[in-house]
N, C-alpha and C. Protein backbone atom coordinates (compact mmCIF):
# COMPACT_ATOMS: atom_id res chain seq x y z
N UNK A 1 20.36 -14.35 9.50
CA UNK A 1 19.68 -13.29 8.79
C UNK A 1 20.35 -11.96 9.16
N UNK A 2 20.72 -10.95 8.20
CA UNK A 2 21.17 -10.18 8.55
C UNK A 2 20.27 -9.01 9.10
N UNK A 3 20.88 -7.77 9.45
CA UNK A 3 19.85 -6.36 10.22
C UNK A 3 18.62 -5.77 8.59
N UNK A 4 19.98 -5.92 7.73
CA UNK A 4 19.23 -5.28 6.79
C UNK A 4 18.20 -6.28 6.13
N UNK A 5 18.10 -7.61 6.23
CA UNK A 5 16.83 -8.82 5.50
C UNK A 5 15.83 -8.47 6.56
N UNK A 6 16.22 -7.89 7.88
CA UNK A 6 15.09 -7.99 9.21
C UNK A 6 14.54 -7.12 8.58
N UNK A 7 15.07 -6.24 8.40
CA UNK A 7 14.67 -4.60 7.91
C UNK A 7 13.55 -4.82 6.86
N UNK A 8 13.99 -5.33 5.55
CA UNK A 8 13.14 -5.54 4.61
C UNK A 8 11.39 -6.00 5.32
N UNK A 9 11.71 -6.99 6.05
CA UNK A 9 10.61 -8.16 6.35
C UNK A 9 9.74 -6.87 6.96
N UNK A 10 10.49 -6.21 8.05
CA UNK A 10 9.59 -5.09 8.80
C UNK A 10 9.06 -4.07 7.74
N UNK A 11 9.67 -3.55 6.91
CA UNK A 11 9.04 -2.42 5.84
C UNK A 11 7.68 -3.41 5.14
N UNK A 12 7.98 -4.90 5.04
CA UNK A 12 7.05 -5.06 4.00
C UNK A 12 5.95 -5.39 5.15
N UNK A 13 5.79 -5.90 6.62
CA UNK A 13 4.93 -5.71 7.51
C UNK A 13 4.53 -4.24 7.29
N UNK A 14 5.04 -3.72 7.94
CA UNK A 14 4.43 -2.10 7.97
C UNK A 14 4.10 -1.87 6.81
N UNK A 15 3.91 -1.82 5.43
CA UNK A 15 3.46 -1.71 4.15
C UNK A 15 2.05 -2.48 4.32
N UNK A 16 1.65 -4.08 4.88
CA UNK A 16 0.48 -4.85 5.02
C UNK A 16 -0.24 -3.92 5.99
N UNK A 17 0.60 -3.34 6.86
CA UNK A 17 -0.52 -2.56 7.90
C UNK A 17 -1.32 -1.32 7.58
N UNK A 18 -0.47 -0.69 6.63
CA UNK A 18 -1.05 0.61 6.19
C UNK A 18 -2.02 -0.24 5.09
N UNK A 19 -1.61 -1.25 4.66
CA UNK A 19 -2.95 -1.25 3.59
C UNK A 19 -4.34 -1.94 4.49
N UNK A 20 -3.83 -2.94 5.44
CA UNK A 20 -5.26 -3.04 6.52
C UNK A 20 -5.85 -1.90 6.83
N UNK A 21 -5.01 -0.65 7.36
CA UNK A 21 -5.31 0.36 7.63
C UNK A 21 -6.33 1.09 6.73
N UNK A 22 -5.99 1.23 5.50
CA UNK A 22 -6.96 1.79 4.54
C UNK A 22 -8.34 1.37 4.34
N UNK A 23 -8.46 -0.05 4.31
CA UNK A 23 -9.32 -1.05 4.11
C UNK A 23 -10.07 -1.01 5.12
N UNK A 24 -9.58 -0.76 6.75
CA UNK A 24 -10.20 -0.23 7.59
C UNK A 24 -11.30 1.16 7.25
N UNK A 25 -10.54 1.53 7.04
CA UNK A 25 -11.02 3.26 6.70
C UNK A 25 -12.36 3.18 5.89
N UNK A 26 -11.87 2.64 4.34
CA UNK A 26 -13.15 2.58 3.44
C UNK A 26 -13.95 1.50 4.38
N UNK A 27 -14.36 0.85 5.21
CA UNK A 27 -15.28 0.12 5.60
C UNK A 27 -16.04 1.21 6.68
N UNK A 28 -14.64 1.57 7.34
CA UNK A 28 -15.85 3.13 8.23
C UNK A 28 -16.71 4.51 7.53
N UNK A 29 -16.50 4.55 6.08
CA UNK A 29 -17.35 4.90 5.22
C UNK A 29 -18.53 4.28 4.67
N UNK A 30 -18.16 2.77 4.58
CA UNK A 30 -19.56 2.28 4.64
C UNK A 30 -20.02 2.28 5.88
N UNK A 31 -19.80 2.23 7.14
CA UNK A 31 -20.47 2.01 7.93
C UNK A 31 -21.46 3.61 8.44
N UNK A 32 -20.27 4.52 7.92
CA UNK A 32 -21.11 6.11 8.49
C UNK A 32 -22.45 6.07 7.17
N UNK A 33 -22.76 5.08 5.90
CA UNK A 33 -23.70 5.48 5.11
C UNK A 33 -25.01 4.53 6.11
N UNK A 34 -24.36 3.28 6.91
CA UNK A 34 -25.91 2.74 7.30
C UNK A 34 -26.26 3.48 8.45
N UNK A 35 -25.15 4.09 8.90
CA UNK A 35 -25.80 4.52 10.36
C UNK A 35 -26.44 5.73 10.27
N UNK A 36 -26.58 6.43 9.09
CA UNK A 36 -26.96 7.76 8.64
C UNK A 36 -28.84 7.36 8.32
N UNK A 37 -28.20 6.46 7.69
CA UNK A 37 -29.76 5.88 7.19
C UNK A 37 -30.43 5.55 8.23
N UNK A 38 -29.97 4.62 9.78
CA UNK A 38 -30.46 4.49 10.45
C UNK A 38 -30.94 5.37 11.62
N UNK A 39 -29.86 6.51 11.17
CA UNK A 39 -30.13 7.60 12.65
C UNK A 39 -29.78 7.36 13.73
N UNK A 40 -28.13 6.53 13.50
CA UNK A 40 -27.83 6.51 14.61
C UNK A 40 -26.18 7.52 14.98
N UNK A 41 -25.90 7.53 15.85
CA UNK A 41 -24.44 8.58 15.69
C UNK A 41 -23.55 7.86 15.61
N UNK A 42 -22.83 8.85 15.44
CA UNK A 42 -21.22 7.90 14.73
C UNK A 42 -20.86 7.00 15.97
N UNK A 43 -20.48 7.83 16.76
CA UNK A 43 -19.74 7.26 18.24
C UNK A 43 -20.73 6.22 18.91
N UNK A 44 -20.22 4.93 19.51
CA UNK A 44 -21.17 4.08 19.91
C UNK A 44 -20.30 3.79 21.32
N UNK A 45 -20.34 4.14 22.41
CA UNK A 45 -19.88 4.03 22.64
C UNK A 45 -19.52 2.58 23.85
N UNK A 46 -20.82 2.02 23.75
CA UNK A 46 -20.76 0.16 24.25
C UNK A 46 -19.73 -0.56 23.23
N UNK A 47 -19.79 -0.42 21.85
CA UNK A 47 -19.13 -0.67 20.98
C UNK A 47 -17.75 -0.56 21.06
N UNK A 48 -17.47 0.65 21.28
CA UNK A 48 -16.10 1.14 21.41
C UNK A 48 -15.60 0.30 22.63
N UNK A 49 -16.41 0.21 23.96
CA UNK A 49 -15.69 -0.37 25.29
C UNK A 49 -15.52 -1.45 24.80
N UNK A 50 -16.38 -2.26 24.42
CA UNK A 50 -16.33 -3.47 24.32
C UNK A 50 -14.85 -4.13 23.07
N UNK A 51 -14.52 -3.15 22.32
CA UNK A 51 -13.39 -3.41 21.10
C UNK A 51 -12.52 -3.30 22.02
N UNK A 52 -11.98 -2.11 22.97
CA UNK A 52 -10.73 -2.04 23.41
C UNK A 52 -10.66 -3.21 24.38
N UNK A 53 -11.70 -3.47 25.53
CA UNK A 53 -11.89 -4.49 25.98
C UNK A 53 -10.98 -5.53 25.24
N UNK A 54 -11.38 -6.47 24.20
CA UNK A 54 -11.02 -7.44 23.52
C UNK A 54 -9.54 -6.92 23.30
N UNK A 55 -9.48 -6.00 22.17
CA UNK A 55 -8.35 -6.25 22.24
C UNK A 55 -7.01 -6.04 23.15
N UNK A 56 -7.46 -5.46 24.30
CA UNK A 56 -6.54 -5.71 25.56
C UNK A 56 -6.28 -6.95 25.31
N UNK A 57 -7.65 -8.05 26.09
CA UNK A 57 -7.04 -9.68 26.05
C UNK A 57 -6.61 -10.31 25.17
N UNK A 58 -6.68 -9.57 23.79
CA UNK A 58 -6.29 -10.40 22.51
C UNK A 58 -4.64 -10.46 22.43
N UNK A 59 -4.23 -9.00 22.76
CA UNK A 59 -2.88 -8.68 23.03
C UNK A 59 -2.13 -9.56 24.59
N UNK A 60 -2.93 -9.68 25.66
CA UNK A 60 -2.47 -10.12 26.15
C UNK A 60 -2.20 -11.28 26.51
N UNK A 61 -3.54 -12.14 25.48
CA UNK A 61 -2.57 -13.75 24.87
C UNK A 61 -1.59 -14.08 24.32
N UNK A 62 -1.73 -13.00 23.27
CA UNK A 62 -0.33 -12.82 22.28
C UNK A 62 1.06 -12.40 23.02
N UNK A 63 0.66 -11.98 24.26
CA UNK A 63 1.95 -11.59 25.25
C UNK A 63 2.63 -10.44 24.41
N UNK A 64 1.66 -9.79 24.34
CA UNK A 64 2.34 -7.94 23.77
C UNK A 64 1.75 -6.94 24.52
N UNK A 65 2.61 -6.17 24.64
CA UNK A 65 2.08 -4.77 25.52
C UNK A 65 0.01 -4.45 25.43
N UNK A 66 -0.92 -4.67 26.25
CA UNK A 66 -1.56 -4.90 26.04
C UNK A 66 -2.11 -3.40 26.29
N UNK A 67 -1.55 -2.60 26.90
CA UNK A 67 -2.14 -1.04 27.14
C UNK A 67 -1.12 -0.24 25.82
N UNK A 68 -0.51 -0.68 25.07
CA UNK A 68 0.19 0.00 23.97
C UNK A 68 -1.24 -0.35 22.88
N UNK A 69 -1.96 -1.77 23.07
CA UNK A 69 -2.43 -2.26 21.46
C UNK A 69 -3.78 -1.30 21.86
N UNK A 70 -3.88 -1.25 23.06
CA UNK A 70 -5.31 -0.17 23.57
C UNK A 70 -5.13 0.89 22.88
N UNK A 71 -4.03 1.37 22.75
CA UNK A 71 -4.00 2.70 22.48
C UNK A 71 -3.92 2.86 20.81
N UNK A 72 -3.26 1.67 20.31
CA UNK A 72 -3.35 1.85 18.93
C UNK A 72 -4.73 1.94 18.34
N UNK A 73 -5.64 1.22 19.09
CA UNK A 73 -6.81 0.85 18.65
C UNK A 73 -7.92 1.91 18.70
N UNK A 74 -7.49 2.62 19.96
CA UNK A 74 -7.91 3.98 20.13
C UNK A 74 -8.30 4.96 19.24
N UNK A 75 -6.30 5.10 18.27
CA UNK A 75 -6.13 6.06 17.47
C UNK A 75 -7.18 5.39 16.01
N UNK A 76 -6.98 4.22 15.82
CA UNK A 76 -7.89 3.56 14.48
C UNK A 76 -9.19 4.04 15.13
N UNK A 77 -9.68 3.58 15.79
CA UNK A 77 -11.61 4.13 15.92
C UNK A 77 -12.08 5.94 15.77
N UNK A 78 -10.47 6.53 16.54
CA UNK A 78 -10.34 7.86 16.16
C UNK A 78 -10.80 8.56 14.95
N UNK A 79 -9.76 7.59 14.15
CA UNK A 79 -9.58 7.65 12.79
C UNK A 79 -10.90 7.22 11.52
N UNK A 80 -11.42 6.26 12.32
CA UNK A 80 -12.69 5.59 11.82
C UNK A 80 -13.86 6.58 11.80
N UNK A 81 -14.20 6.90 13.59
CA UNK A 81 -15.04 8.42 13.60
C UNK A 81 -14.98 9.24 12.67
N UNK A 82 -13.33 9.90 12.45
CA UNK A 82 -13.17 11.22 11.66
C UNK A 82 -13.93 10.90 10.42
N UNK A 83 -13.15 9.67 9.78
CA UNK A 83 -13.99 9.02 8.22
C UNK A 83 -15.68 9.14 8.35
N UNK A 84 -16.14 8.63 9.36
CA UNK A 84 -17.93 8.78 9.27
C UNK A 84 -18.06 9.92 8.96
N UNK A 85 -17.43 10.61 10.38
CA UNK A 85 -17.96 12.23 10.01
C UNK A 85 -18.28 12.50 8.94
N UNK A 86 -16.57 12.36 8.11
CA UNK A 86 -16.32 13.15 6.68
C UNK A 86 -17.51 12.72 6.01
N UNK A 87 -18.08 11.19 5.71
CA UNK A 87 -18.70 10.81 5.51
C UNK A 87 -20.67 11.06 5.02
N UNK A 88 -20.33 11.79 6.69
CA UNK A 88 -21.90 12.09 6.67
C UNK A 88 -22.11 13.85 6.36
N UNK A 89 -20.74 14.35 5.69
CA UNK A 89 -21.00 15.86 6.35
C UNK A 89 -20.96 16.54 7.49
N UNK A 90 -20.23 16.04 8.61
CA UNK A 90 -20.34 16.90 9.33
C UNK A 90 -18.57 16.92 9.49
N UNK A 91 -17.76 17.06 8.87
CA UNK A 91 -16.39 17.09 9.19
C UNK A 91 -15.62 16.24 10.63
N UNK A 92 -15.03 17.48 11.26
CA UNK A 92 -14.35 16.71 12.56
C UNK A 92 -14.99 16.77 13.83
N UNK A 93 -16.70 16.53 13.70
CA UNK A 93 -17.12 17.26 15.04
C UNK A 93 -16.62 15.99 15.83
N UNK A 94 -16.51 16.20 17.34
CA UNK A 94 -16.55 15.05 18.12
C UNK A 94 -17.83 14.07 18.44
């Protein structure tokens, strides 16, 4: 296989991720409409320990940097928050 067929395969990965990514997103819009209804706040934060938790060990079955996938996962819940916010009206508070 040549650099440039690797190449392709990786653009069209990274193309599946940004669209998980999105799909992510619109689901943290539904989720900022039940938690609004329920009165609860965006940030959960047992929730949150418990995701990075996992996916540490998920990564580190898979034998991949397991404090890199922490951090990706980080920036997505980041990203998830900001969406509620937007969501509920209150913009980027923390």
């Amino acid at each position: 296989m040549t650099i440039e067929e690797i190449r392709n395969e990786i653009d069209l990965l990274d193309s599946r991720i940004i669209s998980l990514i999105a799909e992510r997103q619109a689901i943290a819009g539904r989720m900022a409409h039940e938690k609004y209804l329920a009165g609860l706040p965006v940030r959960d934060e047992g929730r949150r320990e418990a995701l990075l938790d996992r996916v540490f060990n998920e990564a580190v079955e898979q034998n991949i940097d397991p404090v890199m996938v922490r951090r990706i996962f980080e920036i997505l819940m980041d990203m998830s928050e900001e969406r509620q916010h937007e969501c509920i009206g209150e913009g980027n508070l923390p």
